[in-house]
Protein backbone atom coordinates (compact mmCIF):
# COMPACT_ATOMS: atom_id res chain seq x y z
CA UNK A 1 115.49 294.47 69.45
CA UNK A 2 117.84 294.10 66.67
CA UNK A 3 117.80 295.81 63.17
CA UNK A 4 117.51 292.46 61.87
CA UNK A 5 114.44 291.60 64.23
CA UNK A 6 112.90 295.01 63.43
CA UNK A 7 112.91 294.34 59.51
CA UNK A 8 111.90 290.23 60.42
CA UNK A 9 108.82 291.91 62.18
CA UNK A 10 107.90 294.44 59.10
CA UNK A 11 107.95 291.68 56.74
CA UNK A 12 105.87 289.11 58.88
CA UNK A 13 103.40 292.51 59.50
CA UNK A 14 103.41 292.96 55.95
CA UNK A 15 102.55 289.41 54.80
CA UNK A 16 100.37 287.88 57.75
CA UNK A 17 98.31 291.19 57.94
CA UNK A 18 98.91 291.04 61.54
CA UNK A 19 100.44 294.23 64.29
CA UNK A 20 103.60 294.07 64.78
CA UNK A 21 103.10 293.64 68.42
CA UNK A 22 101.09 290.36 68.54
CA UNK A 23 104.17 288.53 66.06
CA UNK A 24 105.71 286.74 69.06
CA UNK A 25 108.62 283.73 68.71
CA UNK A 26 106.01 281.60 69.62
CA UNK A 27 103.88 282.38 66.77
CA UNK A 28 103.48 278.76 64.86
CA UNK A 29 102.58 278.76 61.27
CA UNK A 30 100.48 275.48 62.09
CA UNK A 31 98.23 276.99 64.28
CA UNK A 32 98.09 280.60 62.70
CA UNK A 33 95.46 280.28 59.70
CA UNK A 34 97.03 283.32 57.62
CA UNK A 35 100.44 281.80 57.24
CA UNK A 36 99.46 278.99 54.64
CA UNK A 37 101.47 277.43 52.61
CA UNK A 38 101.39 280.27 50.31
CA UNK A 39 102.15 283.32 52.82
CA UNK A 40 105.45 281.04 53.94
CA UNK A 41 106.76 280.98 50.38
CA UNK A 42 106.03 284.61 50.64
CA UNK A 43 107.41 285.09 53.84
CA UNK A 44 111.12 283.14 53.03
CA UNK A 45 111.17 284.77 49.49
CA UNK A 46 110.82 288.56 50.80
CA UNK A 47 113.10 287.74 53.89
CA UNK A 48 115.49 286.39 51.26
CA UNK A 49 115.91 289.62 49.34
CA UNK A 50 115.61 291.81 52.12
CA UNK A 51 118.99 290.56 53.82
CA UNK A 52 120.20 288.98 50.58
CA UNK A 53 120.62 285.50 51.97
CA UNK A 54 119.29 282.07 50.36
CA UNK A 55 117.67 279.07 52.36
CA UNK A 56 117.77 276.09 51.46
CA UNK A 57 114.82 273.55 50.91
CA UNK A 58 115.08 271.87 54.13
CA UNK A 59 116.17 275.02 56.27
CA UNK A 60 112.42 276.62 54.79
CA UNK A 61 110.84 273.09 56.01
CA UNK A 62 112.24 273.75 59.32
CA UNK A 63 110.65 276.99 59.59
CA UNK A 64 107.82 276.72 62.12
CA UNK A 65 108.02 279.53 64.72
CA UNK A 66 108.99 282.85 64.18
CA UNK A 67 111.76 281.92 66.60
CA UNK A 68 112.67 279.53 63.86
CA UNK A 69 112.98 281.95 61.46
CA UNK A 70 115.49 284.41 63.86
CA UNK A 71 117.13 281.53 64.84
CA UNK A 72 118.54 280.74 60.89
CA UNK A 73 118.29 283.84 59.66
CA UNK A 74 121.12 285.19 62.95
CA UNK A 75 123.19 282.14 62.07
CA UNK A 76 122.76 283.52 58.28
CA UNK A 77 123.58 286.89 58.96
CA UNK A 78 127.10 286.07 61.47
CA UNK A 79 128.41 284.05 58.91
């Protein structure tokens, strides 16, 4: 696991009240009842200052899976 995955996985812990080992890629806000609408804008906003990046509105749309969120946040982080 990555330093990048390890922090991902302390945030989503943090704000989805959920163990660190059940947060899988798979994880899909749409079928996990914590992550509303509200614990997303959460979730982007804390992984925003954490690794001092900035997503745009559709990029935080797109944001679905927790794979999602590795997927933009690597591309983020190479570039």
């Amino acid at each position: 696991m990555t330093d990048f995955e390890d922090k991902l996985l302390e945030i989503l812990s943090k704000v989805l009240l959920l163990d660190k080992d059940k947060i899988t890629d798979n994880l899909r806000r749409k079928d996990f009842e914590p992550w509303d609408s509200m614990a997303h804008l959460v979730i982007v906003s804390e992984v925003e200052n954490e690794f001092e990046i900035f997503f745009e509105d559709e990029e935080v749309i797109e944001l679905w899976t927790v794979g999602d969120i590795k997927k933009v946040l690597a591309t983020k982080l190479s570039s």
